[in-house]
Structure formats: structure tokens, C-alpha cells
PDB file of N, CA and C in Angstrom:
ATOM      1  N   UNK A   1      37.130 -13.421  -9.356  1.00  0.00           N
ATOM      2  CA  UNK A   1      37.082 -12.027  -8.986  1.00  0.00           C
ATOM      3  C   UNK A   1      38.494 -11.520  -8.761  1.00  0.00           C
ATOM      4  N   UNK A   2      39.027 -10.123  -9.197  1.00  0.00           N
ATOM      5  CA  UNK A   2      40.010  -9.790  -9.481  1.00  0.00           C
ATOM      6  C   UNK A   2      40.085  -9.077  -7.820  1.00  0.00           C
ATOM      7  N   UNK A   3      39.411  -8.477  -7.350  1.00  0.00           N
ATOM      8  CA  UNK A   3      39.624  -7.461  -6.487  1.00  0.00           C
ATOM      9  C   UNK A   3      39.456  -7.928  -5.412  1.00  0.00           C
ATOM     10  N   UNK A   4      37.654  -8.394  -5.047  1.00  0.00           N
ATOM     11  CA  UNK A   4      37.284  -8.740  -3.600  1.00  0.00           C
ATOM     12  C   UNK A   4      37.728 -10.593  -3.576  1.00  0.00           C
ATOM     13  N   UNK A   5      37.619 -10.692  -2.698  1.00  0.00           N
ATOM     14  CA  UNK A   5      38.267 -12.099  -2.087  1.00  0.00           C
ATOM     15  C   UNK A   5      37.241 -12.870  -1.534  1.00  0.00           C
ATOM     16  N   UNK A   6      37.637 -14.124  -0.866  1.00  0.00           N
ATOM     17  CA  UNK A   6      36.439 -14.672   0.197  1.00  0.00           C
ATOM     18  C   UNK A   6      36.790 -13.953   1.590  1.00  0.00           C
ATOM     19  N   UNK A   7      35.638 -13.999   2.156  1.00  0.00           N
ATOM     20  CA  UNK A   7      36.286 -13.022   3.507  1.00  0.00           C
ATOM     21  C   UNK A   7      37.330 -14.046   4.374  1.00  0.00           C
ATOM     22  N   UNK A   8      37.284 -15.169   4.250  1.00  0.00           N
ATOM     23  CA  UNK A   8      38.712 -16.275   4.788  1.00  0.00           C
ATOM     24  C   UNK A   8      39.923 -15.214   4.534  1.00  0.00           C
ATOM     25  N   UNK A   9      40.274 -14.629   3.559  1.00  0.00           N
ATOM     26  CA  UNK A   9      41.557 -14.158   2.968  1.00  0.00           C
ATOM     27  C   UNK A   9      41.873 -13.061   4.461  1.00  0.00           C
ATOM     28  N   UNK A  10      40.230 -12.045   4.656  1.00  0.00           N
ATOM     29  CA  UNK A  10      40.218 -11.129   4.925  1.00  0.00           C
ATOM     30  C   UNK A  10      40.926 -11.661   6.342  1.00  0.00           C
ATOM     31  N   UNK A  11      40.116 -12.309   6.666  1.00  0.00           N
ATOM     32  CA  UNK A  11      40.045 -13.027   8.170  1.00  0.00           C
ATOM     33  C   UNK A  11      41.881 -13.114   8.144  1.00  0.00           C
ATOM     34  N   UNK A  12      42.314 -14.356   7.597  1.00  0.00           N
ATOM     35  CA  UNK A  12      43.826 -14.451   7.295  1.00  0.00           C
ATOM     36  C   UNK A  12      44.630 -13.308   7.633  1.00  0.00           C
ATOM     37  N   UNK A  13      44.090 -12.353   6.475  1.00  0.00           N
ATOM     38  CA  UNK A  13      45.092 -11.135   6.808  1.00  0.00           C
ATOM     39  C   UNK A  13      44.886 -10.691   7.798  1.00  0.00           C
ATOM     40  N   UNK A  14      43.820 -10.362   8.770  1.00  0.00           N
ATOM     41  CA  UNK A  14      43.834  -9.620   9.836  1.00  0.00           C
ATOM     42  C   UNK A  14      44.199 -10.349  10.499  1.00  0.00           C
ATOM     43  N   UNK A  15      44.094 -11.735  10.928  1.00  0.00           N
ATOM     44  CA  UNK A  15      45.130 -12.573  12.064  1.00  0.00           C
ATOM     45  C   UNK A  15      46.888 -12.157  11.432  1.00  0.00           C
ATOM     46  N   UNK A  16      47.059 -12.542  10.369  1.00  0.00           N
ATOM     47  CA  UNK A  16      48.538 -12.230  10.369  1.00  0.00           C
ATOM     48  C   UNK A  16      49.190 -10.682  10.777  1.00  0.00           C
ATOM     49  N   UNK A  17      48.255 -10.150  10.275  1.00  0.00           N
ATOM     50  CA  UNK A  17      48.984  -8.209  10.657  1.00  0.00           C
ATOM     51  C   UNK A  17      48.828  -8.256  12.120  1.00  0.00           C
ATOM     52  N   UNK A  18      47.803  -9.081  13.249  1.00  0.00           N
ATOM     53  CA  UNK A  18      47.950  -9.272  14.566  1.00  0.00           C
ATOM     54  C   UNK A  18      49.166 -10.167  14.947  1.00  0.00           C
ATOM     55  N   UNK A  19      49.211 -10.617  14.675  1.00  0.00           N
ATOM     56  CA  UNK A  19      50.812 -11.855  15.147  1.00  0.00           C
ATOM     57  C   UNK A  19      51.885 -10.695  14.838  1.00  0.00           C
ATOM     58  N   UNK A  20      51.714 -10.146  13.666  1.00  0.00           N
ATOM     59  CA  UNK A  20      53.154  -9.530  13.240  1.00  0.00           C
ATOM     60  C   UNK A  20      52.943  -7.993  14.250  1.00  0.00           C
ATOM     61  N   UNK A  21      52.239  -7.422  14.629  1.00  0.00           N
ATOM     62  CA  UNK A  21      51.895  -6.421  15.877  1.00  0.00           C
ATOM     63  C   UNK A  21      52.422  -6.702  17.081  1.00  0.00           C
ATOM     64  N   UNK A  22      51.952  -8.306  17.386  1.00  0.00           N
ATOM     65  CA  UNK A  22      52.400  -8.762  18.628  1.00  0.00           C
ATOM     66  C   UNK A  22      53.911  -8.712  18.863  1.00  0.00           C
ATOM     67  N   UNK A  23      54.321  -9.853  17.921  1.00  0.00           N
ATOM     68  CA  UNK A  23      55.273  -9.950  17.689  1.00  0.00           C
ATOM     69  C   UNK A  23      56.385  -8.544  17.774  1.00  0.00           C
ATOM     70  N   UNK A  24      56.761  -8.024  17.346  1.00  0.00           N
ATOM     71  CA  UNK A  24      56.408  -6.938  16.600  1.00  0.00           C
ATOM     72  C   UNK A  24      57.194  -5.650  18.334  1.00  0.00           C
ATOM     73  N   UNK A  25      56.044  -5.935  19.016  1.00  0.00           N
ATOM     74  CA  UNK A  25      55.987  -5.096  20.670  1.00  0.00           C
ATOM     75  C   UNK A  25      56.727  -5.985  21.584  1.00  0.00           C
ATOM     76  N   UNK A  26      56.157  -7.229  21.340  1.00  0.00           N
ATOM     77  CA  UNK A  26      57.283  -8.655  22.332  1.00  0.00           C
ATOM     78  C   UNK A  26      59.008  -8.502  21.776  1.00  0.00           C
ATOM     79  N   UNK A  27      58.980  -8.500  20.837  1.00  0.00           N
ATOM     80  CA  UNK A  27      60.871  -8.230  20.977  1.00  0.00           C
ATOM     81  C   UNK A  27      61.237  -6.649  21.007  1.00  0.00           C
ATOM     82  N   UNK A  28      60.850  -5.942  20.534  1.00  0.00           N
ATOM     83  CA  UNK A  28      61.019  -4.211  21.075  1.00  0.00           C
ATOM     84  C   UNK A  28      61.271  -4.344  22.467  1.00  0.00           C
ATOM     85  N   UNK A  29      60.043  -4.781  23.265  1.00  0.00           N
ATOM     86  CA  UNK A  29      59.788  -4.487  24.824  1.00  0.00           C
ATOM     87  C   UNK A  29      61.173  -5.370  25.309  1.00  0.00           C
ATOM     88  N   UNK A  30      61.000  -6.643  24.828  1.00  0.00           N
ATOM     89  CA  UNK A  30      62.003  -7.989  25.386  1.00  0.00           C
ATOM     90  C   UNK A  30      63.824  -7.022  24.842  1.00  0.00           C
ATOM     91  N   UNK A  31      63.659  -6.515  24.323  1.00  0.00           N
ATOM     92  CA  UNK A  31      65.021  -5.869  23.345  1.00  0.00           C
ATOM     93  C   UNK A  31      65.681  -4.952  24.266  1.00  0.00           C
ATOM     94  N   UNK A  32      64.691  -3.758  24.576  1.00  0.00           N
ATOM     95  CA  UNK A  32      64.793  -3.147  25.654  1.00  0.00           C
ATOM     96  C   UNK A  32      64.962  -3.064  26.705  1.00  0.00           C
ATOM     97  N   UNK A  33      64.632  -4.107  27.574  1.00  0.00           N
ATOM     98  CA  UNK A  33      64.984  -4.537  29.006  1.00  0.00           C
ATOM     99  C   UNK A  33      66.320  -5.351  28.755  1.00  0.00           C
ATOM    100  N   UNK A  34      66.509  -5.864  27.668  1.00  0.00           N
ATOM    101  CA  UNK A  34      68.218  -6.556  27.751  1.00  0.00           C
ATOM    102  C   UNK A  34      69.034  -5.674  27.413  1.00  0.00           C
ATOM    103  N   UNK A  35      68.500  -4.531  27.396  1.00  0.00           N
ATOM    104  CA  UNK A  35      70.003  -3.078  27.069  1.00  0.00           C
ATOM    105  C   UNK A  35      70.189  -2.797  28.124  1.00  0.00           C
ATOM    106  N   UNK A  36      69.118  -2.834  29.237  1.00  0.00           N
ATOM    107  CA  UNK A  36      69.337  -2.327  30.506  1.00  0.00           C
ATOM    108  C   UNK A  36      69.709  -3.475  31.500  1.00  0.00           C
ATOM    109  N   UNK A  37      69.464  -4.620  31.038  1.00  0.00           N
ATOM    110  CA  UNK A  37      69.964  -5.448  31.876  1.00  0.00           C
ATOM    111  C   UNK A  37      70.755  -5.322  33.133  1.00  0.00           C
ATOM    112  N   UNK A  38      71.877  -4.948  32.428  1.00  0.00           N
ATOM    113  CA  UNK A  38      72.801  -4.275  33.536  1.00  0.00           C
ATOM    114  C   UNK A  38      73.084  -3.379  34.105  1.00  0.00           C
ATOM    115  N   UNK A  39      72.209  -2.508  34.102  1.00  0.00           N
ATOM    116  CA  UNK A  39      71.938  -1.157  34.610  1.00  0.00           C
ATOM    117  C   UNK A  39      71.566  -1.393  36.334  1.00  0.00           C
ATOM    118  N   UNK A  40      71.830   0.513  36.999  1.00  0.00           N
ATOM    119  CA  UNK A  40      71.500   0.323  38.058  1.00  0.00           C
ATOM    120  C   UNK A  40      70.113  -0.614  38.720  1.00  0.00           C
ATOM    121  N   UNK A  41      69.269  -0.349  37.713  1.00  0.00           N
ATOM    122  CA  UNK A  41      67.841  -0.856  37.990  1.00  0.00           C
ATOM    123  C   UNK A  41      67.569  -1.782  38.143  1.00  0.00           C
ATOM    124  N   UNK A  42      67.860  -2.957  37.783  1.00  0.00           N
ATOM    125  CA  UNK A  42      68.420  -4.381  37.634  1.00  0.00           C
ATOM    126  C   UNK A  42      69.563  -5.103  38.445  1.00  0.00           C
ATOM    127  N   UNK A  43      69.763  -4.494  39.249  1.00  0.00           N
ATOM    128  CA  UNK A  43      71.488  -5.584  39.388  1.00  0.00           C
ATOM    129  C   UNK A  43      70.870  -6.281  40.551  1.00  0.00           C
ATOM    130  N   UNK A  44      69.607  -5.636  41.307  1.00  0.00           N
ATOM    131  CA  UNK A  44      69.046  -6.890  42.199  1.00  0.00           C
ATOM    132  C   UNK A  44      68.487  -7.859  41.760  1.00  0.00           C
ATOM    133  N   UNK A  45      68.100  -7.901  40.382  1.00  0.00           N
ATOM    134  CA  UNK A  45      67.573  -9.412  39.929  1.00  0.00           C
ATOM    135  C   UNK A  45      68.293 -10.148  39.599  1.00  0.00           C
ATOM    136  N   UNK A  46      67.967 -11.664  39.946  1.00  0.00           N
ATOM    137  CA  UNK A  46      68.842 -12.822  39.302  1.00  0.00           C
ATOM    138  C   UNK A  46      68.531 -12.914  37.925  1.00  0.00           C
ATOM    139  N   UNK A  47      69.224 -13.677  37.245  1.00  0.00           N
ATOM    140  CA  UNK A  47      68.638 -13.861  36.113  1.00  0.00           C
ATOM    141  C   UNK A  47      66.932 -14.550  35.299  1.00  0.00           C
ATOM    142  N   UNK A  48      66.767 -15.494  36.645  1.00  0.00           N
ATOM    143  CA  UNK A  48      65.749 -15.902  36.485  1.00  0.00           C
ATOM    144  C   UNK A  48      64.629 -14.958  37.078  1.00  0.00           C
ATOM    145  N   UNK A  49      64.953 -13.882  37.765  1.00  0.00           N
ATOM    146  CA  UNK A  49      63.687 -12.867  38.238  1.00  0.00           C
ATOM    147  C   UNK A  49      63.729 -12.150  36.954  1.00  0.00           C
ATOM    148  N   UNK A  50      64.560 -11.748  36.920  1.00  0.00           N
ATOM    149  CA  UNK A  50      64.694 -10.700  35.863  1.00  0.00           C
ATOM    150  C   UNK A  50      64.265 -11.061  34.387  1.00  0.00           C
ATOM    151  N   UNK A  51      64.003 -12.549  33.774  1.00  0.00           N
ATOM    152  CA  UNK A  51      63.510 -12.969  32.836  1.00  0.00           C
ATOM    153  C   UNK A  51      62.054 -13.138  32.866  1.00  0.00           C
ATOM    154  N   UNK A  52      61.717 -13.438  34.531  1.00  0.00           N
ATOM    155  CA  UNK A  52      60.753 -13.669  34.652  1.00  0.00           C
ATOM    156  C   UNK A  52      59.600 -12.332  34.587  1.00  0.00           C
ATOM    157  N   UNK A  53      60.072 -11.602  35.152  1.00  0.00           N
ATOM    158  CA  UNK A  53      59.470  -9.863  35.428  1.00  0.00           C
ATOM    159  C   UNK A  53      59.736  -9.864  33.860  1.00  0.00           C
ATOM    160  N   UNK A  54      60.515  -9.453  32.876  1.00  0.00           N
ATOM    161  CA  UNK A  54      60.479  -9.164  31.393  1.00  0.00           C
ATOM    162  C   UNK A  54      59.127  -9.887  30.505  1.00  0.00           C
ATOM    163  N   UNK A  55      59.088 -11.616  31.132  1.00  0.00           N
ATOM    164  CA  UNK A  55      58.057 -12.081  30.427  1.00  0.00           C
ATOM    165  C   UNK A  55      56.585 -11.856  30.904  1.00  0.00           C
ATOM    166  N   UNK A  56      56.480 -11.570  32.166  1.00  0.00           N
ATOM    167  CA  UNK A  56      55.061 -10.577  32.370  1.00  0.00           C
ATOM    168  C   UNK A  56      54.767  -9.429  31.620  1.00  0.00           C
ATOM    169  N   UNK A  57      56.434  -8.024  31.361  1.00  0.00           N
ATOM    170  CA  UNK A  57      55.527  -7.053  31.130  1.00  0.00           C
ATOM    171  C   UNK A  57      54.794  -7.652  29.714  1.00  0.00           C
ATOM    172  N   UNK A  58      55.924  -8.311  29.249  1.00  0.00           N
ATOM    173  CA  UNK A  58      55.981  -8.551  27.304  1.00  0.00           C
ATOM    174  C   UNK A  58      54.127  -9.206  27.138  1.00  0.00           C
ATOM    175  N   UNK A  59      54.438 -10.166  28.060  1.00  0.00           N
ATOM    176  CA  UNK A  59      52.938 -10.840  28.151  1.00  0.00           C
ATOM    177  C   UNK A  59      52.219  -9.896  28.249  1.00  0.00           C
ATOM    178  N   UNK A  60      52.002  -9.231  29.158  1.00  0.00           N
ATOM    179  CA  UNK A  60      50.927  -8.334  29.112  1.00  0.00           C
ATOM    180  C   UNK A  60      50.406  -7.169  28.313  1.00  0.00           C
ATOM    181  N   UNK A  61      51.615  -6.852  27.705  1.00  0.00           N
ATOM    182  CA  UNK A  61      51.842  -6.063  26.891  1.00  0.00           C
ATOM    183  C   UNK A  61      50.985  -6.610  25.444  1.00  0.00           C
ATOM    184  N   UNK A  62      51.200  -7.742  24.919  1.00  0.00           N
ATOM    185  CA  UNK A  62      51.011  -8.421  23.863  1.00  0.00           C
ATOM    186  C   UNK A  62      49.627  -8.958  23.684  1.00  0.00           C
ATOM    187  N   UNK A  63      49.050  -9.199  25.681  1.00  0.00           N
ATOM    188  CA  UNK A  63      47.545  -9.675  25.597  1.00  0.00           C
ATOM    189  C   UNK A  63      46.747  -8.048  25.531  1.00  0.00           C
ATOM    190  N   UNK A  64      47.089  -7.195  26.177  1.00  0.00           N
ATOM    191  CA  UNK A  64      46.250  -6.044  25.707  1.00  0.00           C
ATOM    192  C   UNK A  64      45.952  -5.689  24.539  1.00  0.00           C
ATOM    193  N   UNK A  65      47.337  -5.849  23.244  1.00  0.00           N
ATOM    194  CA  UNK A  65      47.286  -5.237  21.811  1.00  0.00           C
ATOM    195  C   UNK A  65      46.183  -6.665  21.507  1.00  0.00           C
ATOM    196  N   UNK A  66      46.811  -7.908  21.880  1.00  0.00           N
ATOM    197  CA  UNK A  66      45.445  -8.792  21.064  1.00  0.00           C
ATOM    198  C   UNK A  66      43.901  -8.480  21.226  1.00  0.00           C
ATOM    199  N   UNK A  67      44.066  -8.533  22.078  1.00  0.00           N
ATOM    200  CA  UNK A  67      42.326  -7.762  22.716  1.00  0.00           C
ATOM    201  C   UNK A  67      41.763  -6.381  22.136  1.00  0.00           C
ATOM    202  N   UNK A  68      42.662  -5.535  21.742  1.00  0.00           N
ATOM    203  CA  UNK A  68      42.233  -4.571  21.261  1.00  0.00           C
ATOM    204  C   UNK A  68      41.965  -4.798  19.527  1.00  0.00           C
ATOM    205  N   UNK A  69      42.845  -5.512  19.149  1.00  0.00           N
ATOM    206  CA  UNK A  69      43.008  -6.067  17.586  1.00  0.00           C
ATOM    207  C   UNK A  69      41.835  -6.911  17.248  1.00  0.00           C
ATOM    208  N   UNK A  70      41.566  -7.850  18.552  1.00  0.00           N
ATOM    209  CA  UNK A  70      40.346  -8.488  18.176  1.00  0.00           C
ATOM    210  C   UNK A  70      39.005  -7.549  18.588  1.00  0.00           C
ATOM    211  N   UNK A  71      39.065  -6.557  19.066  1.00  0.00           N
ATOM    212  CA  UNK A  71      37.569  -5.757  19.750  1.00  0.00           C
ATOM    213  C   UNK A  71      37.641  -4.704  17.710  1.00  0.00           C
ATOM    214  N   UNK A  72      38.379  -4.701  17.212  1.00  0.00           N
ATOM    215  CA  UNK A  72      38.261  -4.279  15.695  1.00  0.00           C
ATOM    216  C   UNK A  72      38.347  -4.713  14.716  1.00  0.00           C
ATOM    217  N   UNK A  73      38.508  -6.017  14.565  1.00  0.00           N
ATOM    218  CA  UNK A  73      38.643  -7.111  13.909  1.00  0.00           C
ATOM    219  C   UNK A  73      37.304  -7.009  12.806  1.00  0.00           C
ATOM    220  N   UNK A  74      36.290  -6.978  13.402  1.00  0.00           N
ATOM    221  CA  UNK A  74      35.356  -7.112  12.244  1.00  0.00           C
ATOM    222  C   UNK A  74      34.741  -6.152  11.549  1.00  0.00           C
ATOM    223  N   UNK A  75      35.016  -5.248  12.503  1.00  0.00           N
ATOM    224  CA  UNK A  75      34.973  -3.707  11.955  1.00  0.00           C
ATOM    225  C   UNK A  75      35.872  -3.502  10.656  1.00  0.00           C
ATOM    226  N   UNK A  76      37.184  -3.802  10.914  1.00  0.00           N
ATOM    227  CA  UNK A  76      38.415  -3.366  10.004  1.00  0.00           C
ATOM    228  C   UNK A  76      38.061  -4.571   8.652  1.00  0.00           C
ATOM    229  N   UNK A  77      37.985  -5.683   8.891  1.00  0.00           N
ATOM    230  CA  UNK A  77      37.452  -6.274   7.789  1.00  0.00           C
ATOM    231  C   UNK A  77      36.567  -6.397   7.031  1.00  0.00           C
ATOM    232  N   UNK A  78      35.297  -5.518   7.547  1.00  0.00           N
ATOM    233  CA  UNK A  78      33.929  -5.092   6.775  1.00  0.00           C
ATOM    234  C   UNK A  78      34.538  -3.823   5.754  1.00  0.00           C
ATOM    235  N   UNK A  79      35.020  -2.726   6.332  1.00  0.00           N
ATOM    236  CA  UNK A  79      35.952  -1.892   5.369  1.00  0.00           C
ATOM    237  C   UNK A  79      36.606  -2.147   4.616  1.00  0.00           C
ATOM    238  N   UNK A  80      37.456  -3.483   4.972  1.00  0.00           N
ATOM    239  CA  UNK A  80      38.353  -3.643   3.492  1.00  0.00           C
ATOM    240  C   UNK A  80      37.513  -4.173   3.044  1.00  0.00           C
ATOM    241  N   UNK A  81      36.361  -5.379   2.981  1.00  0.00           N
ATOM    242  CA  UNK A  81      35.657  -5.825   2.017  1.00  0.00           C
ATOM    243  C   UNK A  81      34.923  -4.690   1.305  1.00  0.00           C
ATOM    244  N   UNK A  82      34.154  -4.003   2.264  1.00  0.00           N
ATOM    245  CA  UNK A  82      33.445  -3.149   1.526  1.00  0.00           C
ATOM    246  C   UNK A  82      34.241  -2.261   0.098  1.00  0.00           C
ATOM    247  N   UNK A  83      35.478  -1.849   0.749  1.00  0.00           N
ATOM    248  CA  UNK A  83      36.239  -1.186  -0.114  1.00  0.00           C
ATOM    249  C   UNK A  83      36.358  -2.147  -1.816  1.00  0.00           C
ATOM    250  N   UNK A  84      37.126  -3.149  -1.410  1.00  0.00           N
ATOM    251  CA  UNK A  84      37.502  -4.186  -2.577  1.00  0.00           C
ATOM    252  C   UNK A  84      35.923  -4.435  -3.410  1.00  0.00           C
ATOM    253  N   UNK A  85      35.013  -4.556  -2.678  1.00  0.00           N
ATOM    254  CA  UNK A  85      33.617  -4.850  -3.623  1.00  0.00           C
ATOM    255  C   UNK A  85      33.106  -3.596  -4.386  1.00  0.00           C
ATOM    256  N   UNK A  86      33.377  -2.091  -3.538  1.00  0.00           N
ATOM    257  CA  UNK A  86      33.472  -1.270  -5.085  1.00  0.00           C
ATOM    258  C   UNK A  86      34.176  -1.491  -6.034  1.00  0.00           C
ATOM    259  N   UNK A  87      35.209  -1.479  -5.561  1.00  0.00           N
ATOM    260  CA  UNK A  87      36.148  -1.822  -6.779  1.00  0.00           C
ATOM    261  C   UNK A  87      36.171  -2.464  -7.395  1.00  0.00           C
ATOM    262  N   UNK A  88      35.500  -3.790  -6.786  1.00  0.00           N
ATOM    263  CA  UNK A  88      34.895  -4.711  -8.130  1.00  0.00           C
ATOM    264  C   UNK A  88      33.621  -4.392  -8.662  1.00  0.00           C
ATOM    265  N   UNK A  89      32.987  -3.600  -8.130  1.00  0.00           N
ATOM    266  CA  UNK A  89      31.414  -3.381  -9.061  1.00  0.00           C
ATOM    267  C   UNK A  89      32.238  -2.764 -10.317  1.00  0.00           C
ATOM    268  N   UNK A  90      33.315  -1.624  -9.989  1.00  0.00           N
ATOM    269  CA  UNK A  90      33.243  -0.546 -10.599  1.00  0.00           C
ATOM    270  C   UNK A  90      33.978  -1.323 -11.559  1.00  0.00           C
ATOM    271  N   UNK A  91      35.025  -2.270 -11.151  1.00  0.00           N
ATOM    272  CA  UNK A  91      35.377  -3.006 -12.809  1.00  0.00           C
ATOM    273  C   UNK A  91      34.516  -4.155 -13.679  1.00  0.00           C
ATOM    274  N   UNK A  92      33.844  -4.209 -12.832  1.00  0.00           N
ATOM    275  CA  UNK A  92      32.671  -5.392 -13.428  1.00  0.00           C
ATOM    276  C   UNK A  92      31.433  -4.661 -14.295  1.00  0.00           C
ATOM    277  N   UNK A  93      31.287  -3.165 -13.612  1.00  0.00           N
ATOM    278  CA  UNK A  93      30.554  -2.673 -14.419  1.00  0.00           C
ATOM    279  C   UNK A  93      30.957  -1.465 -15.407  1.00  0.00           C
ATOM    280  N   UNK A  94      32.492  -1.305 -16.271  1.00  0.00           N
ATOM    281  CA  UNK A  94      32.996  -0.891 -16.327  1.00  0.00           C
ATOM    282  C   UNK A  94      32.881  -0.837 -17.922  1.00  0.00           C
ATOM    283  N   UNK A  95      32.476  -0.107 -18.976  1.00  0.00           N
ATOM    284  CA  UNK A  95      32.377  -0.273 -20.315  1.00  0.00           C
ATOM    285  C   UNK A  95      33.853   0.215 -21.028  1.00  0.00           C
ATOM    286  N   UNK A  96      34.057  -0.716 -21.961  1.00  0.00           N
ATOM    287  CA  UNK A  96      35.526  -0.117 -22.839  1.00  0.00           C
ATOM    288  C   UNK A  96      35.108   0.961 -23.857  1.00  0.00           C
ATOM    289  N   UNK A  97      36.113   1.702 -24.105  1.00  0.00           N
ATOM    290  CA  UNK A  97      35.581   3.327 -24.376  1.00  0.00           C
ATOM    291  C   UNK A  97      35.680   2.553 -25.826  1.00  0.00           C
ATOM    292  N   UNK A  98      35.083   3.133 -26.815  1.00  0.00           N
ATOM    293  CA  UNK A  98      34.958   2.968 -28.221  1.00  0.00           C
ATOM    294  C   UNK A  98      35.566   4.277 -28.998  1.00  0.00           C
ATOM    295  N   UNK A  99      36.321   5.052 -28.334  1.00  0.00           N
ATOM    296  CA  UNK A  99      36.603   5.802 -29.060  1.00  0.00           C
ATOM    297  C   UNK A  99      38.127   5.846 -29.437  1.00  0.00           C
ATOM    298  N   UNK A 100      38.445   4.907 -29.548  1.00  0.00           N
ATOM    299  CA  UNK A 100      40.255   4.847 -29.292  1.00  0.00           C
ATOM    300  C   UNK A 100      40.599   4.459 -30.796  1.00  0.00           C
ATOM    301  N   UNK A 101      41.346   5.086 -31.642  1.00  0.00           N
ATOM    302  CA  UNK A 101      41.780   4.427 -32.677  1.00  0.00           C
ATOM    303  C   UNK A 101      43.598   4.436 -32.833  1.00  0.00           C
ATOM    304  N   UNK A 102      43.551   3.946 -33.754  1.00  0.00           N
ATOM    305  CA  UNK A 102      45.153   3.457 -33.825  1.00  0.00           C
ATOM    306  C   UNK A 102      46.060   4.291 -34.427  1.00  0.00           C
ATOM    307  N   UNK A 103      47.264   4.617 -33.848  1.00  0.00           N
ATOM    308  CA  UNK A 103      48.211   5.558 -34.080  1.00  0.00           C
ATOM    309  C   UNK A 103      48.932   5.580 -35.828  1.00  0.00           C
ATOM    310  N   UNK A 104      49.077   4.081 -36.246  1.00  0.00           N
ATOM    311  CA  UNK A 104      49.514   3.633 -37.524  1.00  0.00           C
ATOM    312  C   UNK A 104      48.667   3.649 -38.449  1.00  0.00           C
ATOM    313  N   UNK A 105      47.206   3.078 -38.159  1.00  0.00           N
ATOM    314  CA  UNK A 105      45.893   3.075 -39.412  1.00  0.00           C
ATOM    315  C   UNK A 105      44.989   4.057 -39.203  1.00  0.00           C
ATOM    316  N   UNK A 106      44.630   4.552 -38.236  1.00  0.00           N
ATOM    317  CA  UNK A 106      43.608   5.046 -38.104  1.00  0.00           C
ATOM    318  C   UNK A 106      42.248   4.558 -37.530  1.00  0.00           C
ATOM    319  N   UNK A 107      42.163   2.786 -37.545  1.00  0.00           N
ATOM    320  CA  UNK A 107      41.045   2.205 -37.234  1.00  0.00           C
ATOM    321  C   UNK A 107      40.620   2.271 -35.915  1.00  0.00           C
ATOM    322  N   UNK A 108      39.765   1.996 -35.532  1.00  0.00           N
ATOM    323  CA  UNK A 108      39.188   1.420 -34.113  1.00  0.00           C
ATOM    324  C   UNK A 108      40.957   0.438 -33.748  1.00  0.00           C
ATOM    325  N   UNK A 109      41.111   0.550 -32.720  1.00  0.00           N
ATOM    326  CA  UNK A 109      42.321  -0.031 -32.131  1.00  0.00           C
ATOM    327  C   UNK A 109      41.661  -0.851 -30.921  1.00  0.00           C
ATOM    328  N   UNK A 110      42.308  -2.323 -31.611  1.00  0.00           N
ATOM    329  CA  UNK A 110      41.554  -3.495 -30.932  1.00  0.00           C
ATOM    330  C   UNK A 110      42.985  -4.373 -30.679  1.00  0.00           C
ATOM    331  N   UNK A 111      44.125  -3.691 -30.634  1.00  0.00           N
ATOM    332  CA  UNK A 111      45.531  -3.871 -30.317  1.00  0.00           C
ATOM    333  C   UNK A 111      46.330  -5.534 -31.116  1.00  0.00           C
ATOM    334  N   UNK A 112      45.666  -5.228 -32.537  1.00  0.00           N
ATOM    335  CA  UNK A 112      46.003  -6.000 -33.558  1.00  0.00           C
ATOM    336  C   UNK A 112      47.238  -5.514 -34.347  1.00  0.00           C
ATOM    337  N   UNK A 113      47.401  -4.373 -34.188  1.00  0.00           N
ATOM    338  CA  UNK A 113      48.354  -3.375 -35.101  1.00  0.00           C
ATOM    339  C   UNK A 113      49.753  -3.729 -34.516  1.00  0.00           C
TER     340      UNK A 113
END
């Protein structure tokens, strides 16, 4: 099958576009608090508070988007299947036009010319 897949693929892809989401918000968020590092807001943390408070928000941050990614997970992958299986009816049931002939002879063009 050219179009639809086994739903494994589907599954696959929707775990990977979740990692790369996560991912994705964990160094943005983690990126962001090390610009400010040294800012007024910060200069009471040690380094180890201050890594530590960063890896809560990031954590938390990262378990909410998973939870939400997985509460649509099978939703979003019934759509793409559904989608890809028209698309394969529609090429599976798809007739070649007979009316095409060839620019040089004139014949039915069966791309021998």
C-alpha cells in the first residue's frame, strides 16, 4: 500500500511528534531561565536551588503537554488513518483515462514513443 500504513507507523509518529513537543518546551523553558539566571530575581538562589526550581517548572511543564498529547492520541491517529485510507481507496479505485494519445503518432499513448 502506497498511502495508508500499519497503524504501528501511525502510533510511531505520534510518539515521536510528542518527544519532539516535549523536548521542544524543556529547552525553550530550561533556555530561558539561564538568560535570567543572573538577574535580580535569582541572585538568592544557589546554584543547586536554582537548577533545582528550573527542573520542576520544565518537569511540569513537559508532564502536562504529555498528558494532553496522550488524552488525543487516538483521536489524531484515527484522522490520519482515516485520511490516508481515502486516499488509498481513491488510488486503488482509480481507472486510467483512455483517452490520451501521443504527441508524435497519434496513437493511444502507452509511453512507448
Amino acid at each position: 500500500m502506497r498511502y495508508l500504513k500499519s497503524e504501528h507507523h501511525y502510533i510511531d509518529r505520534y510518539d515521536l511528534g510528542s518527544i519532539e513537543e516535549c523536548l521542544w518546551w524543556y529547552w525553550n523553558i530550561k533556555d530561558g531561565f539561564e538568560k535570567e539566571r543572573n538577574g535580580d530575581k535569582f541572585k538568592k538562589f544557589t546554584k543547586e536551588k536554582f537548577d533545582t526550581e528550573v527542573h520542576k517548572v520544565t518537569s511540569y511543564t513537559v508532564y502536562v503537554i504529555s498528558i494532553q498529547r496522550y488524552r488525543h492520541k487516538a483521536d489524531t491517529i484515527k484522522e490520519w488513518m482515516d485520511k490516508d485510507r481515502k486516499t488509498q481507496e481513491k488510488f486503488d479505485n482509480a481507472t486510467p483515462p483512455d483517452d490520451i494519445y501521443c504527441k508524435k503518432c497519434g496513437s493511444i499513448y502507452f509511453g512507448l514513443c
